[in-house]
Protein backbone atom coordinates (compact mmCIF):
# COMPACT_ATOMS: atom_id res chain seq x y z
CA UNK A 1 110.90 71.15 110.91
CA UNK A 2 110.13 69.73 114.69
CA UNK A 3 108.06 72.11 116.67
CA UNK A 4 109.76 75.40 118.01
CA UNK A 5 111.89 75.22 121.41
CA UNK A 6 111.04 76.42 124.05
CA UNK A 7 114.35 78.98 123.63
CA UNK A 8 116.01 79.75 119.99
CA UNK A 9 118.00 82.53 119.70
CA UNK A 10 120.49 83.82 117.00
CA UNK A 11 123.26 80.84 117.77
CA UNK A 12 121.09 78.30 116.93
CA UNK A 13 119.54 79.72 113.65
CA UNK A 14 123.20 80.23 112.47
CA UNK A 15 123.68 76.76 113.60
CA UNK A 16 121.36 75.63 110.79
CA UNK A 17 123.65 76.33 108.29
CA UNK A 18 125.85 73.84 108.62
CA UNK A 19 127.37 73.76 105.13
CA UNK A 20 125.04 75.39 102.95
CA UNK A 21 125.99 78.38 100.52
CA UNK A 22 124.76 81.58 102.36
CA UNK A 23 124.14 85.16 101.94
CA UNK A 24 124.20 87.18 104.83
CA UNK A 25 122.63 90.68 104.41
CA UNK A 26 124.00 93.55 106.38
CA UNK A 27 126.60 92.14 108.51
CA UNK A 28 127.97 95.40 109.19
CA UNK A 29 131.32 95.04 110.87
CA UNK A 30 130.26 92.26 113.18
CA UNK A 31 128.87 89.52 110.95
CA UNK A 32 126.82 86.60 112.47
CA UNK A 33 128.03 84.16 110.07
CA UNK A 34 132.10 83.30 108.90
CA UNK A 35 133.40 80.75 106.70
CA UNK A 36 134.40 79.91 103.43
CA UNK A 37 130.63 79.10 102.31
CA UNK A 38 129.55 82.37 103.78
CA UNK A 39 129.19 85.97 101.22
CA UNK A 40 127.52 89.24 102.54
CA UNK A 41 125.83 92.29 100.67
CA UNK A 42 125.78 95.61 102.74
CA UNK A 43 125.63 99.28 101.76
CA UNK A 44 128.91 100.05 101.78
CA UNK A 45 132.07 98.11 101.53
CA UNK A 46 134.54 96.94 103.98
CA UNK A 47 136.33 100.11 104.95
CA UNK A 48 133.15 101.93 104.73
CA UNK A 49 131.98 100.22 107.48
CA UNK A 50 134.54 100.21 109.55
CA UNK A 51 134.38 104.01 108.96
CA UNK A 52 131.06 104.43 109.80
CA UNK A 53 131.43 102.17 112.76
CA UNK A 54 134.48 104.38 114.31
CA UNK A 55 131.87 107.53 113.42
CA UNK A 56 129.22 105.70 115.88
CA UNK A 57 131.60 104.21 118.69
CA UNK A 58 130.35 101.10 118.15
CA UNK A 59 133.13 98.29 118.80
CA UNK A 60 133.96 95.57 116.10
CA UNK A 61 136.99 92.93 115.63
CA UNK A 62 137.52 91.23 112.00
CA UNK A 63 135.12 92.76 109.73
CA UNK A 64 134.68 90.81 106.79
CA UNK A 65 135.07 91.78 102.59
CA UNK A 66 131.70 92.59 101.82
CA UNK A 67 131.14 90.50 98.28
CA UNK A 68 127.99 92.81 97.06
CA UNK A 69 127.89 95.76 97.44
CA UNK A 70 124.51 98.31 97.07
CA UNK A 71 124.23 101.88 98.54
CA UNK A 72 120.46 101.81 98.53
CA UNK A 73 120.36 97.97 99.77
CA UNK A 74 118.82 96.32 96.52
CA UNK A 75 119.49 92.84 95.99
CA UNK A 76 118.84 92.95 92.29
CA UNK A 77 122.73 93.15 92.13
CA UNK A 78 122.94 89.67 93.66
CA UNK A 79 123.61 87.21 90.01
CA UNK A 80 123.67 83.92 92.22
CA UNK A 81 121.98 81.35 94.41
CA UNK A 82 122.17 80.75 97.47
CA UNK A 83 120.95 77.64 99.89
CA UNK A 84 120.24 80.44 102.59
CA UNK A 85 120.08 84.19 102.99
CA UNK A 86 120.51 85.32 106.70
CA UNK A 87 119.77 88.59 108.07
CA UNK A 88 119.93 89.94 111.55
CA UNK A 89 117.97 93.24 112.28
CA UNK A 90 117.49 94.09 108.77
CA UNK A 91 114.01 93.08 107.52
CA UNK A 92 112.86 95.93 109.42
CA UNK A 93 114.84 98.82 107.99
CA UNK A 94 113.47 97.98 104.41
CA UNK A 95 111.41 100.62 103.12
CA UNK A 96 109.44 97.87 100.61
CA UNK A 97 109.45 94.42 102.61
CA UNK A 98 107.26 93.09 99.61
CA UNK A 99 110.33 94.01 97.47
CA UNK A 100 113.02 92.95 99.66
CA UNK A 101 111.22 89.50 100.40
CA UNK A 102 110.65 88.70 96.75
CA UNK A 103 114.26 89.80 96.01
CA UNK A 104 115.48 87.26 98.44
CA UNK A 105 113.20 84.59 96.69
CA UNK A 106 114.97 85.13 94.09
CA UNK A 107 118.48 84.39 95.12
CA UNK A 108 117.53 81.40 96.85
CA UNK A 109 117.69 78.01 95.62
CA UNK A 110 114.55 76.31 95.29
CA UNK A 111 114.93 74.22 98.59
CA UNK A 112 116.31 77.85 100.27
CA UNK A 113 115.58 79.01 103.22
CA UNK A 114 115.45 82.76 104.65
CA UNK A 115 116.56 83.25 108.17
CA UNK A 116 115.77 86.24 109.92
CA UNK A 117 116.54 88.03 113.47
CA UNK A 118 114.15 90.82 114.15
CA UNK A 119 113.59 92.78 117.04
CA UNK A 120 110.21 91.93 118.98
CA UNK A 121 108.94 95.52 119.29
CA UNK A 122 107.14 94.85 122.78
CA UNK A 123 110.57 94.44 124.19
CA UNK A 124 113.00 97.21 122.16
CA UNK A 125 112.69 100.82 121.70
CA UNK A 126 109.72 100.93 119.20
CA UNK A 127 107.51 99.51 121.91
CA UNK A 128 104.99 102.03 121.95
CA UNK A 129 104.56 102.22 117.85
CA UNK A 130 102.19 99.93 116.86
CA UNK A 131 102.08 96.83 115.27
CA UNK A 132 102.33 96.87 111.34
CA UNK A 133 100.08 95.47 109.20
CA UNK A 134 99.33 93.90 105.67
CA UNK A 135 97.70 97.18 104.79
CA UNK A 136 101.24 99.06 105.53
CA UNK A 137 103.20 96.52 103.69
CA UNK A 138 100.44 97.23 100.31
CA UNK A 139 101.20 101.13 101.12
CA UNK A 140 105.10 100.60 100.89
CA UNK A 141 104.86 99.06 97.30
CA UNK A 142 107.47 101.24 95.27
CA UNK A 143 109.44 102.90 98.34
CA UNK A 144 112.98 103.41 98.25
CA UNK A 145 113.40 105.62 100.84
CA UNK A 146 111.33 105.83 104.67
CA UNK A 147 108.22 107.65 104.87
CA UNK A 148 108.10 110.45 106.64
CA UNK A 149 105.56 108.88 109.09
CA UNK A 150 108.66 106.06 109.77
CA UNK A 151 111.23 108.97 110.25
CA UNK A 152 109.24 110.77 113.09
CA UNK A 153 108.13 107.34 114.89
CA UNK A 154 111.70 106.64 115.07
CA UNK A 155 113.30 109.44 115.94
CA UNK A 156 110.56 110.81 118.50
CA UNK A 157 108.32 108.13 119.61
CA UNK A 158 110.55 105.48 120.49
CA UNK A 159 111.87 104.99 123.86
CA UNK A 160 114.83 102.97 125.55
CA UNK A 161 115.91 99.50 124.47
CA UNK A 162 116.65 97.74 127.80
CA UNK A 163 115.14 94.18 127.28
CA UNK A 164 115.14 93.52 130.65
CA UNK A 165 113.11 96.59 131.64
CA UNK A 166 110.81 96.08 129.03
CA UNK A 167 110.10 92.35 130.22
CA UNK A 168 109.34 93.41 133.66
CA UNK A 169 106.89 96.19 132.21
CA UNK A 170 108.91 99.21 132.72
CA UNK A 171 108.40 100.87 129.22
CA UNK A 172 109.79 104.57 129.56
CA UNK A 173 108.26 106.85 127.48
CA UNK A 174 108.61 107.98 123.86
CA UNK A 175 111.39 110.33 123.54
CA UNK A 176 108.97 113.40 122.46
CA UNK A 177 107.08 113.21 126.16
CA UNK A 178 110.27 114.58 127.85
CA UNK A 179 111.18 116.67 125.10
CA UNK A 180 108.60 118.07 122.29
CA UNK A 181 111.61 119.51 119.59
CA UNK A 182 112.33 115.43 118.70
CA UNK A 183 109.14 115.48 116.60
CA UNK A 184 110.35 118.72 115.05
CA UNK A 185 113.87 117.95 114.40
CA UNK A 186 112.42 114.54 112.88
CA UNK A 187 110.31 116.28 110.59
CA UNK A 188 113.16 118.95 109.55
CA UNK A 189 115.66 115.98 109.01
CA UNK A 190 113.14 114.53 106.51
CA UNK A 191 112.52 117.51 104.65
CA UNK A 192 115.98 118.68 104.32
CA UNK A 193 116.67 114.98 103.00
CA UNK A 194 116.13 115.89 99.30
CA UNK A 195 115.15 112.30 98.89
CA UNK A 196 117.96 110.70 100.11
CA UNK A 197 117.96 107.33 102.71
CA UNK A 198 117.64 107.94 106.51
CA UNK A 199 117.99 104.31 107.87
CA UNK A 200 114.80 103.90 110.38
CA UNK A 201 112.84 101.18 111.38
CA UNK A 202 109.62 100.98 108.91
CA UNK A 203 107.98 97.88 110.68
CA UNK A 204 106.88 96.74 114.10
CA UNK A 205 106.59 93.39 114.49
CA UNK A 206 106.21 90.11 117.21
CA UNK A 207 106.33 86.92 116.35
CA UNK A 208 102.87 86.22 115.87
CA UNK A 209 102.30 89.95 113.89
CA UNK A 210 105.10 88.53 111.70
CA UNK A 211 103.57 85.48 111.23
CA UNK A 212 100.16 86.90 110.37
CA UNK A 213 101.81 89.55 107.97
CA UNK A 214 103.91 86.93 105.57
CA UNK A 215 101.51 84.59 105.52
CA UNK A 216 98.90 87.41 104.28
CA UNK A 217 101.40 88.10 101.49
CA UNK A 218 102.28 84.79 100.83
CA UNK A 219 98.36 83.61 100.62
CA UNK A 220 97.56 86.75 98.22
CA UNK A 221 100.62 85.51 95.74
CA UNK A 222 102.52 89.11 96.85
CA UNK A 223 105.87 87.37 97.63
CA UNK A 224 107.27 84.08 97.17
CA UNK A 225 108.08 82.82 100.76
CA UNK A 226 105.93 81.05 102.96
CA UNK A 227 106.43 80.87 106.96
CA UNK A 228 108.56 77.69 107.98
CA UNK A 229 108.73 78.43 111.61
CA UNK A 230 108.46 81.47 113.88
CA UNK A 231 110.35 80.77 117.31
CA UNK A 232 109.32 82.24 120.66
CA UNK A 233 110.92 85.54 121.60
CA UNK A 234 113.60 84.14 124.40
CA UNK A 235 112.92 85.95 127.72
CA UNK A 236 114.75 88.99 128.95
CA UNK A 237 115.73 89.34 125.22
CA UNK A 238 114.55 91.48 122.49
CA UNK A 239 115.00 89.82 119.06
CA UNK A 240 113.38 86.56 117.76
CA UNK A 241 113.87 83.73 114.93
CA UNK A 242 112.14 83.12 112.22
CA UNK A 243 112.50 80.79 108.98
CA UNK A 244 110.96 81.41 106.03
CA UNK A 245 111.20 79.13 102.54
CA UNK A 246 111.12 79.56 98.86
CA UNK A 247 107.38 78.86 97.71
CA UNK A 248 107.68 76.06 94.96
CA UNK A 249 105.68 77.36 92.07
């Protein structure tokens, strides 16, 4: 592809499309993607969502069917091929990104292409949790559920998610600071889990950590993608694009 512009944001990876068969993971009530070429996978079904959306407060209009359908978010399910998989703040939430990424190598076609929307951690709430790295994504081989390390970070060292704020270098800080009982009630919420999912953030990434990271795993044979592009975080935003394509073997 031509070099990155200057600003790419969600609109214009969607645009890329076109007419392509697509998967879009996670679209929650308020998919990115519609139209007949389009199916989505999520963790719960239609009504689910819109159930756990009403819980929330957070505003929808036209969900969409959801076509797969995994509690735990495993795309093992998935018995087709697609020309793209799209995902927007979801790569980050999966507790074994070698897992996930290989699992969406899978369901592509061989020309396929993975496009991604994650949030640029310099400019969201997990600004001041640092960067991860190729030795995190090793540790995470075999997870199914957040560490308890991922639970606390989220719940108690994260701050506010005002892009703007964050751009001008007004960071907050992490939510224990003002108040010391987040780490606690973090660690209680974990170990009164019994094992079961609490949907966190397990990775930190910009786009050159992201870069760096899949093109570690990619280079040590750990996951069949390789980086296409990684766009430019758009100013006064806090999400950026990235392609990623099916490693011919």
């Amino acid at each position: 592809m031509d070099a990155a512009p200057p600003e790419f944001n969600r609109n214009d990876l969607a645009s890329l499309v076109g007419r392509g068969s697509t998967l879009e993971l996670g679209p929650f009530t308020n998919p990115t993607l519609r139209g007949p070429n389009v199916k989505y996978f999520d963790v719960m079904d239609k009504q689910g969502l819109i159930k756990r959306a009403d819980a929330i407060g957070y505003a929808y209009s036209s969900p969409v069917d959801i076509h797969y359908v995994s509690s735990n978010g495993d795309l093992s399910i998935v018995g087709e091929t697609f020309d793209f998989c799209l995902s927007s703040h979801c790569v980050e939430h999966q507790p074994d990104l070698i897992y996930h990424l290989n699992q969406v190598a899978r369901i592509l076609v061989p020309t396929g292409r993975y496009l991604l929307i994650i949030p640029d951690k310099r400019y969201c709430f997990d600004h001041f949790i640092p960067e991860s790295s190729i030795a995190d994504f090793i540790n995470a081989r075999g997870n199914r559920v957040h560490s308890a390390k991922s639970v606390i970070e989220h719940i108690a060292l994260t701050t506010h998610n005002d892009a703007a704020r964050h751009w001008i270098g007004d960071h907050g800080v992490p939510k224990f600071r003002h108040d010391l009982t987040t780490v606690s009630s973090a660690m209680s919420g974990y170990d009164n889990s019994g094992g079961a999912y609490i949907d966190v953030h397990a990775w930190q990434f910009t786009p050159q950590s992201f870069r760096t990271g899949i093109e570690a795993l990619s280079n040590l044979g750990l996951i069949g993608l390789d980086v296409e592009q990684i766009y430019a975080t758009p100013h006064n935003t806090f999400e950026f694009c990235a392609i990623l394509k099916r490693r011919l073997v």
